[in-house]
N, C-alpha and C. Protein backbone atom coordinates (compact mmCIF):
# COMPACT_ATOMS: atom_id res chain seq x y z
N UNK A 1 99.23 85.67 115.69
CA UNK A 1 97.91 86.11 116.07
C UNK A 1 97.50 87.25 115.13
N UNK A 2 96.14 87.21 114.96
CA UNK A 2 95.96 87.67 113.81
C UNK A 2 95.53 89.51 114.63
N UNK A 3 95.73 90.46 113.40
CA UNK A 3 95.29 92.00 114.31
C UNK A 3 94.43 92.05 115.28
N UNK A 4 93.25 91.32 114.51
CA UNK A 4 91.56 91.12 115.54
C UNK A 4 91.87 90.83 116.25
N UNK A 5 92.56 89.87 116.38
CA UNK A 5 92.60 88.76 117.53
C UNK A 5 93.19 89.61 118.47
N UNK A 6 94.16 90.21 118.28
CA UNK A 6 94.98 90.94 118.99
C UNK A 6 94.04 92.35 120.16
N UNK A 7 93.10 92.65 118.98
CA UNK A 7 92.75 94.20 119.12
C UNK A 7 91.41 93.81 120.31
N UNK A 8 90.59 92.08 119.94
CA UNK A 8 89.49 91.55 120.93
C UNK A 8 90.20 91.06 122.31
N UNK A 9 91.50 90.76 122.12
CA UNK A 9 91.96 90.54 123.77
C UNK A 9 92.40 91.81 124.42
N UNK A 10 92.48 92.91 123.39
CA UNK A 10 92.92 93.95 124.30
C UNK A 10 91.57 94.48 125.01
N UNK A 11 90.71 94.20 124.25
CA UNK A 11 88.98 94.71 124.84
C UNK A 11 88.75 94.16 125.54
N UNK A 12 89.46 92.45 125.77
CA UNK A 12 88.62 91.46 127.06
C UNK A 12 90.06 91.87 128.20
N UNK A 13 90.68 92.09 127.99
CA UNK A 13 91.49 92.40 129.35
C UNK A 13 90.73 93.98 129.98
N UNK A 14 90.48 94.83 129.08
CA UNK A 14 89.91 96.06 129.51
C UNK A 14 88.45 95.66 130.28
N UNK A 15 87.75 94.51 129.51
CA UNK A 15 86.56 94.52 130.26
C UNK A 15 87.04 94.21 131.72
N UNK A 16 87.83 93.15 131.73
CA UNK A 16 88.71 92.45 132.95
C UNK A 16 89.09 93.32 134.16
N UNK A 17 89.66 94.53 133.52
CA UNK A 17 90.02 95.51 134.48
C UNK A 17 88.34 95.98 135.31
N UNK A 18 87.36 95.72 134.51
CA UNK A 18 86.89 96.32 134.76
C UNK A 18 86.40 98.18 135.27
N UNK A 19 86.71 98.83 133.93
CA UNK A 19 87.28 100.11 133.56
C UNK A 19 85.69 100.58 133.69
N UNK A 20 85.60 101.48 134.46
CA UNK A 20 84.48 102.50 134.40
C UNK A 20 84.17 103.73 133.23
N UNK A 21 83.27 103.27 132.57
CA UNK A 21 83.45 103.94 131.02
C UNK A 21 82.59 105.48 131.24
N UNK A 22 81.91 105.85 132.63
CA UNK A 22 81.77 106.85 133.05
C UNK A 22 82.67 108.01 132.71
N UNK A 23 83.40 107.47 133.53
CA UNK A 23 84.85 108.93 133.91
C UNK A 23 85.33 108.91 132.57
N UNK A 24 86.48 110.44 132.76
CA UNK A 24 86.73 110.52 131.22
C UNK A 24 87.91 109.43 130.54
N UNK A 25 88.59 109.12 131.49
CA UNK A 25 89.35 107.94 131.09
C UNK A 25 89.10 106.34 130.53
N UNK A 26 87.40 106.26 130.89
CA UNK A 26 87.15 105.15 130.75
C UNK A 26 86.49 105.58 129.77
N UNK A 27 85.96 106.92 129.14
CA UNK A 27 85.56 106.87 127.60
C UNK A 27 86.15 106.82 126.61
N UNK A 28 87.78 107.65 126.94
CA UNK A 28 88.74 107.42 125.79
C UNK A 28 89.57 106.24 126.15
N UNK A 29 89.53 105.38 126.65
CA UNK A 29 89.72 104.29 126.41
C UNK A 29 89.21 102.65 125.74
N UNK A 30 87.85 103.20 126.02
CA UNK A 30 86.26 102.24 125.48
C UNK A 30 86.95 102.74 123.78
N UNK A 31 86.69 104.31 123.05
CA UNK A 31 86.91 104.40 122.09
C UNK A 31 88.08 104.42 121.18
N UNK A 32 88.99 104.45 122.33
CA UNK A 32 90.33 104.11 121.68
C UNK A 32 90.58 102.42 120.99
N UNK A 33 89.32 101.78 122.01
CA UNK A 33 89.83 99.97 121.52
C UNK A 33 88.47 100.18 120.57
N UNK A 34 87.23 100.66 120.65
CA UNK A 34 86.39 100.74 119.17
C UNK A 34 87.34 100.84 117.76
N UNK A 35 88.13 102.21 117.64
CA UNK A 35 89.10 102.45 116.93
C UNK A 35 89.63 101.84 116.23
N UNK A 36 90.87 100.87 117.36
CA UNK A 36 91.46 99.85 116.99
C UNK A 36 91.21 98.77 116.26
N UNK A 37 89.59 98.28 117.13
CA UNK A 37 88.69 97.37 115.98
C UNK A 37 88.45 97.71 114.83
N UNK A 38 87.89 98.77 113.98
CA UNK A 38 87.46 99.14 113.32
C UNK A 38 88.80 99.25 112.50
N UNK A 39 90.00 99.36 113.00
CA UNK A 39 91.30 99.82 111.84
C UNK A 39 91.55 98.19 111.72
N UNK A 40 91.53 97.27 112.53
CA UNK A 40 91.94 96.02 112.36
C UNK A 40 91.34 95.45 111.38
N UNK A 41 90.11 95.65 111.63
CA UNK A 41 89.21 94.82 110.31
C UNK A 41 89.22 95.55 108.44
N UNK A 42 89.60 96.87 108.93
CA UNK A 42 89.99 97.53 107.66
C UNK A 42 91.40 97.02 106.77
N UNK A 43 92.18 97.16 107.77
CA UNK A 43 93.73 96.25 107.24
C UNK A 43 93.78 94.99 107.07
N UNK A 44 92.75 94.30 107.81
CA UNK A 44 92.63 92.31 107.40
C UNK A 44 91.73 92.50 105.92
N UNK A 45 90.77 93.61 105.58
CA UNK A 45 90.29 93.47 104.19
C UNK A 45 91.48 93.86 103.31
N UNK A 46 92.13 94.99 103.98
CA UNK A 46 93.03 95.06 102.77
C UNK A 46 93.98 94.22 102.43
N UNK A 47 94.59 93.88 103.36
CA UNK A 47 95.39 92.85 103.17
C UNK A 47 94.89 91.34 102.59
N UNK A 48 93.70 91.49 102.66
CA UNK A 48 93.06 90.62 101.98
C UNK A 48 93.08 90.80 100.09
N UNK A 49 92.65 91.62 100.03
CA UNK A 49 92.57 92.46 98.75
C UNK A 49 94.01 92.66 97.72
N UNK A 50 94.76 92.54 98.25
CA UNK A 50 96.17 92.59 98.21
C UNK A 50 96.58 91.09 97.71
N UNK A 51 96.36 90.36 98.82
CA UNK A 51 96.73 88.86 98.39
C UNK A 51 95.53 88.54 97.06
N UNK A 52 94.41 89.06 96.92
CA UNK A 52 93.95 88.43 95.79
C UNK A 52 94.78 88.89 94.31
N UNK A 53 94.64 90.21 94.76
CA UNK A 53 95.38 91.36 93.42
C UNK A 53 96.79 90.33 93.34
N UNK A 54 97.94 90.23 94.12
CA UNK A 54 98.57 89.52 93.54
C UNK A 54 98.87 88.41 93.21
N UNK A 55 97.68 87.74 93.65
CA UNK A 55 97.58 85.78 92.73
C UNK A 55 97.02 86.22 91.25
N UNK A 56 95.94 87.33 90.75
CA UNK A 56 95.69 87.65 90.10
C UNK A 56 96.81 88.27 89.31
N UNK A 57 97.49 89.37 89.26
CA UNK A 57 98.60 89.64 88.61
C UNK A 57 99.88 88.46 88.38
N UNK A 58 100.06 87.63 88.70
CA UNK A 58 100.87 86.24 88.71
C UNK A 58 100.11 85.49 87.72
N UNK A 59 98.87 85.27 87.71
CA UNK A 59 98.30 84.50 86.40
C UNK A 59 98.07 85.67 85.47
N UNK A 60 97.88 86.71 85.65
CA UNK A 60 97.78 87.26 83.77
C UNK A 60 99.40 87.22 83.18
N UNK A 61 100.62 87.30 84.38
CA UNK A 61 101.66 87.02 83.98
C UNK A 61 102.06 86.19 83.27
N UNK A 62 101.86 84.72 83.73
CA UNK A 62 101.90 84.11 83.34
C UNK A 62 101.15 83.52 82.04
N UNK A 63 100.03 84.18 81.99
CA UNK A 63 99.28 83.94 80.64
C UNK A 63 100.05 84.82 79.45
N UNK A 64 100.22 86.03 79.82
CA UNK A 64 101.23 86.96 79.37
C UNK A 64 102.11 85.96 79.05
N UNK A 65 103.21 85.69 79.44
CA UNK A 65 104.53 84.97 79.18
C UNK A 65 103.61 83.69 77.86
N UNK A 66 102.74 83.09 78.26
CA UNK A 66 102.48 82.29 77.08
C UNK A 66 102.14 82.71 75.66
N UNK A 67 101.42 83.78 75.87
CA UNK A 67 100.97 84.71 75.06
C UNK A 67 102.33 84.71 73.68
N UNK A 68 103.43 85.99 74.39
CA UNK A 68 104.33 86.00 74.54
C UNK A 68 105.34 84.69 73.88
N UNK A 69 105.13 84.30 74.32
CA UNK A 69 105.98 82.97 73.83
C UNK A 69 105.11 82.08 72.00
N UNK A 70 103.93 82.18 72.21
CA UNK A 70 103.32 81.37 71.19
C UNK A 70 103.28 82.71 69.98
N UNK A 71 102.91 83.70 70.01
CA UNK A 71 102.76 84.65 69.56
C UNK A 71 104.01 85.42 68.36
N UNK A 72 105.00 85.51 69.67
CA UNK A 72 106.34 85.78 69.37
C UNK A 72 107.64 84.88 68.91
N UNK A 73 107.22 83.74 69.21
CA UNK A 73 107.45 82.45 69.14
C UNK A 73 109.25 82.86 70.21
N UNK A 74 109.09 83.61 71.27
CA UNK A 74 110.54 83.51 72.32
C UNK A 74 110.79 82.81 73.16
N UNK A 75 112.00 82.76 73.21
CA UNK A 75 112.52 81.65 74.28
C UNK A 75 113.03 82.33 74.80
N UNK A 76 113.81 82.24 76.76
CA UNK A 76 114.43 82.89 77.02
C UNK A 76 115.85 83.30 76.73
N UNK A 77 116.49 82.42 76.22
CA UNK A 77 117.80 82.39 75.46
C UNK A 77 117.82 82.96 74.48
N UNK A 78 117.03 84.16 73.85
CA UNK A 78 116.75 85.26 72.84
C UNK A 78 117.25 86.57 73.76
N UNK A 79 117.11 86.31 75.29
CA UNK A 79 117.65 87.61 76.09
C UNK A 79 118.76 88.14 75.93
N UNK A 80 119.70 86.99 75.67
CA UNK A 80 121.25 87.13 75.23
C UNK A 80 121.38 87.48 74.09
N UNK A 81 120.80 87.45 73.28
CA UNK A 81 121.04 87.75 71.80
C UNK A 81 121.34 89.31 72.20
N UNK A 82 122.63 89.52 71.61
CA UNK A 82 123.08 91.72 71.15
C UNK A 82 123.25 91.38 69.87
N UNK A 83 123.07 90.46 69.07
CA UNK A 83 122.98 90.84 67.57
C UNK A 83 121.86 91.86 67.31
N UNK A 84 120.82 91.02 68.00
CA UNK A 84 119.50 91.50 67.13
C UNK A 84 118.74 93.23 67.94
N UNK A 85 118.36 94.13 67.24
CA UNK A 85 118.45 95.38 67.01
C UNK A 85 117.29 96.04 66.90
N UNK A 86 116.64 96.79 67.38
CA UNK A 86 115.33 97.03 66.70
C UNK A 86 115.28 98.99 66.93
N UNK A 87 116.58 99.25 66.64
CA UNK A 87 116.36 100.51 66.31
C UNK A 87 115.74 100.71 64.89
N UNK A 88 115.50 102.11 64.22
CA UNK A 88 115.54 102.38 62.66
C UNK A 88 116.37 102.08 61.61
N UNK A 89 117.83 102.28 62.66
CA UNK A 89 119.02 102.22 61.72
C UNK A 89 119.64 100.95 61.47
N UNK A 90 119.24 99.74 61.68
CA UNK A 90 120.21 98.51 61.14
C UNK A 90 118.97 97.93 60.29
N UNK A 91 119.56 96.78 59.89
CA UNK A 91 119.11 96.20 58.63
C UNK A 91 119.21 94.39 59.21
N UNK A 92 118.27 93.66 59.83
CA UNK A 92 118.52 92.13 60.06
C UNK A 92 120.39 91.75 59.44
N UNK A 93 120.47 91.43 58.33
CA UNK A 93 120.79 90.90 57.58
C UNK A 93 122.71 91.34 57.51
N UNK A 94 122.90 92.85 58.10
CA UNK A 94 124.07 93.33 58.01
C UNK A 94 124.55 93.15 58.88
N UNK A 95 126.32 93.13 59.06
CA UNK A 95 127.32 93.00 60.14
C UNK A 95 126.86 94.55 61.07
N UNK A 96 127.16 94.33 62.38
CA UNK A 96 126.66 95.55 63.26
C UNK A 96 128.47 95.72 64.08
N UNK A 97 128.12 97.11 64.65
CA UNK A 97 129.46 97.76 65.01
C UNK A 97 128.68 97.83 66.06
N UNK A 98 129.91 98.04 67.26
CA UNK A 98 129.36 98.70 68.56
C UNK A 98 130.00 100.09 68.63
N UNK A 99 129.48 101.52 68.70
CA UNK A 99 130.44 102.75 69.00
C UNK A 99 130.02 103.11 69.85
N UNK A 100 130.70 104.01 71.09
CA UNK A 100 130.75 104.50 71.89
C UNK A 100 131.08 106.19 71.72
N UNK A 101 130.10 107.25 72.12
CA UNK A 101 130.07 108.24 71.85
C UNK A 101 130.70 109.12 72.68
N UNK A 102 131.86 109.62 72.42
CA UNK A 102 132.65 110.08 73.15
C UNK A 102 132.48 111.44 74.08
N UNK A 103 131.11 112.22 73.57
CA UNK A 103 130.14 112.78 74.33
C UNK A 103 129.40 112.47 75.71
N UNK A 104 128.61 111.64 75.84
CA UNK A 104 127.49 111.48 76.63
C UNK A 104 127.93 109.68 76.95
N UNK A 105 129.32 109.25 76.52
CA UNK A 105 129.38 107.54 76.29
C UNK A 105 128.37 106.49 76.17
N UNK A 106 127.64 107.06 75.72
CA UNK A 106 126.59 105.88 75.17
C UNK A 106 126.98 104.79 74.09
N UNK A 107 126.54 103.62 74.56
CA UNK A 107 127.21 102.62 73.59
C UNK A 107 125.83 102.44 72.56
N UNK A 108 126.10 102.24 71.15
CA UNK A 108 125.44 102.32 70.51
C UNK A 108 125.74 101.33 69.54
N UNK A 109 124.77 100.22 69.18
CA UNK A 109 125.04 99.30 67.63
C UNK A 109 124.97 100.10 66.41
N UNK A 110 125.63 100.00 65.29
CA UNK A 110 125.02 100.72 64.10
C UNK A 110 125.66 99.90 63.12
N UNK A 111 124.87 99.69 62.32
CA UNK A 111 125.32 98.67 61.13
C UNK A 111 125.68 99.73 59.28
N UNK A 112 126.72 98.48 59.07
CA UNK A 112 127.60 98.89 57.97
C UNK A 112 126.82 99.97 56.64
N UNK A 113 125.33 100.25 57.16
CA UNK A 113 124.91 101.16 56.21
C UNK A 113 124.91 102.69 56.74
N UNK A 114 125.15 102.84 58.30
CA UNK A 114 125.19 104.08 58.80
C UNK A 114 127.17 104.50 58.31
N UNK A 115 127.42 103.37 58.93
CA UNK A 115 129.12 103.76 58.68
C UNK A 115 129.27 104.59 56.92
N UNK A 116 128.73 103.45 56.47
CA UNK A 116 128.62 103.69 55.10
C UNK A 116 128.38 105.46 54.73
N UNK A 117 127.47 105.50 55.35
CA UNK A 117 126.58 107.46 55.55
C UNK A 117 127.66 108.08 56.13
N UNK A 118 128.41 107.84 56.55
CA UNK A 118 129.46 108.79 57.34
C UNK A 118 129.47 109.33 58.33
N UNK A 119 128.48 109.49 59.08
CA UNK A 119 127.63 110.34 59.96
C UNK A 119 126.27 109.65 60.36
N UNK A 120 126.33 109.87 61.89
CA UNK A 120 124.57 109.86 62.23
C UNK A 120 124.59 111.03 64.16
N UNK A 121 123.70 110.81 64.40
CA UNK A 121 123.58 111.66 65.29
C UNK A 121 123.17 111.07 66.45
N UNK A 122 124.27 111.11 67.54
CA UNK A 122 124.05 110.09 69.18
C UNK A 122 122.48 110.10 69.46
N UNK A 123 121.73 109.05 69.78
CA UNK A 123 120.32 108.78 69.98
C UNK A 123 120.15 109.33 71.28
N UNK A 124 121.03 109.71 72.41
CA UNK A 124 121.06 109.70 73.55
C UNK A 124 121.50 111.62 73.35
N UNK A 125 122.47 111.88 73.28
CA UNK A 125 122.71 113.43 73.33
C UNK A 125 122.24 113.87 72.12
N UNK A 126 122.27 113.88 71.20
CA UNK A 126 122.20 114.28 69.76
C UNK A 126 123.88 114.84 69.39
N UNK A 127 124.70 114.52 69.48
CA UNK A 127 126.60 114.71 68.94
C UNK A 127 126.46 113.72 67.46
N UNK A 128 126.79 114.97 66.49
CA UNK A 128 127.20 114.41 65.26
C UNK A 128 128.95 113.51 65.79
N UNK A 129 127.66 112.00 64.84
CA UNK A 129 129.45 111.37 65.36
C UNK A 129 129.80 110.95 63.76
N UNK A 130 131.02 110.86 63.58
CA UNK A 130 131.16 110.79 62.11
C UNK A 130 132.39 109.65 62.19
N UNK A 131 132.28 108.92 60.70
CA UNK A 131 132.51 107.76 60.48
C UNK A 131 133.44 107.75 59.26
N UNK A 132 135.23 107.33 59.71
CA UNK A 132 135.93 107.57 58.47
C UNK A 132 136.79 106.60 58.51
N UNK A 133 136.61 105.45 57.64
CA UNK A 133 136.98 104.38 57.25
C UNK A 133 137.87 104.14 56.23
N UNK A 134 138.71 105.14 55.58
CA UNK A 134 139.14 105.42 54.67
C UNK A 134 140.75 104.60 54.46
N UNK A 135 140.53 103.47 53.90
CA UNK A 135 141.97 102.84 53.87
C UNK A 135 143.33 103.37 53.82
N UNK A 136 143.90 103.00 54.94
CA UNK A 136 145.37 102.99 54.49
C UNK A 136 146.06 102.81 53.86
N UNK A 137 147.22 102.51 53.31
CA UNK A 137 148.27 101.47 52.31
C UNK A 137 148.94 100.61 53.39
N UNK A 138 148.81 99.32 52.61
CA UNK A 138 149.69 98.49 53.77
C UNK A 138 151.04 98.88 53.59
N UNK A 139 151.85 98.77 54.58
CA UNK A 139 153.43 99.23 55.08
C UNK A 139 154.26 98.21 54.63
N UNK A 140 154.11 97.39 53.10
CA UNK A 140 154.53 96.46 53.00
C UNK A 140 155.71 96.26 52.33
């Protein structure tokens, strides 16, 4: 049952009682169910308003997602991709590292031209983390 519906049978049982709207009980009660009406029909618009807003937000979504898709040319199976990178510091084309900053543990990709630099600075804390690759001799 819908609020109205709810809030007009509470008015037809009150008429029912037959409530004397004289006395002071029968005025704040007359305006207590005015009230009620008046909030019922406010919340059935909104709630009205609501269901349009979100059929409306569901199709620009979805136009979005096409957009999106023709545009960008993505599929969802691009979500999985951790190759691909779009910080400053990698390069498409280079092998990528994963490091973990032993500061703030942020995991971080950085490809073979930062290693290369020796150094870069955690994106997340700012901790110089430094990079020393410096061969061993094999133990042979």
């Amino acid at each position: 049952m819908e609020l109205s519906n709810k809030v007009a049978y509470l008015k037809g049982l009150m008429d029912g009682l037959k409530i004397d709207e004289s006395t002071n009980e029968g005025k704040i009660l007359k305006l207590m169910a005015d009230i009620l009406e008046e909030m019922a029909g406010t919340v059935e618009d909104i709630a009205e308003e609501v269901d349009e807003t979100v059929d409306l937000v569901d199709a620009l979504d979805e136009d979005l997602g096409s957009l999106e898709e023709d545009f960008y040319d993505l599929d969802d199976d691009d979500d999985d991709d951790d190759d691909d990178c779009d910080c400053d510091f990698c390069d498409d084309d280079e092998q990528m590292y994963e490091c973990v900053c032993p500061s703030c543990g942020d995991r971080i990709m950085i490809g073979e031209n930062i290693i290369a630099d020796g150094s870069m600075d955690c994106p997340n804390c700012g901790e110089k983390l430094e990079f020393d690759f410096d061969e061993e001799p094999d133990e042979e």
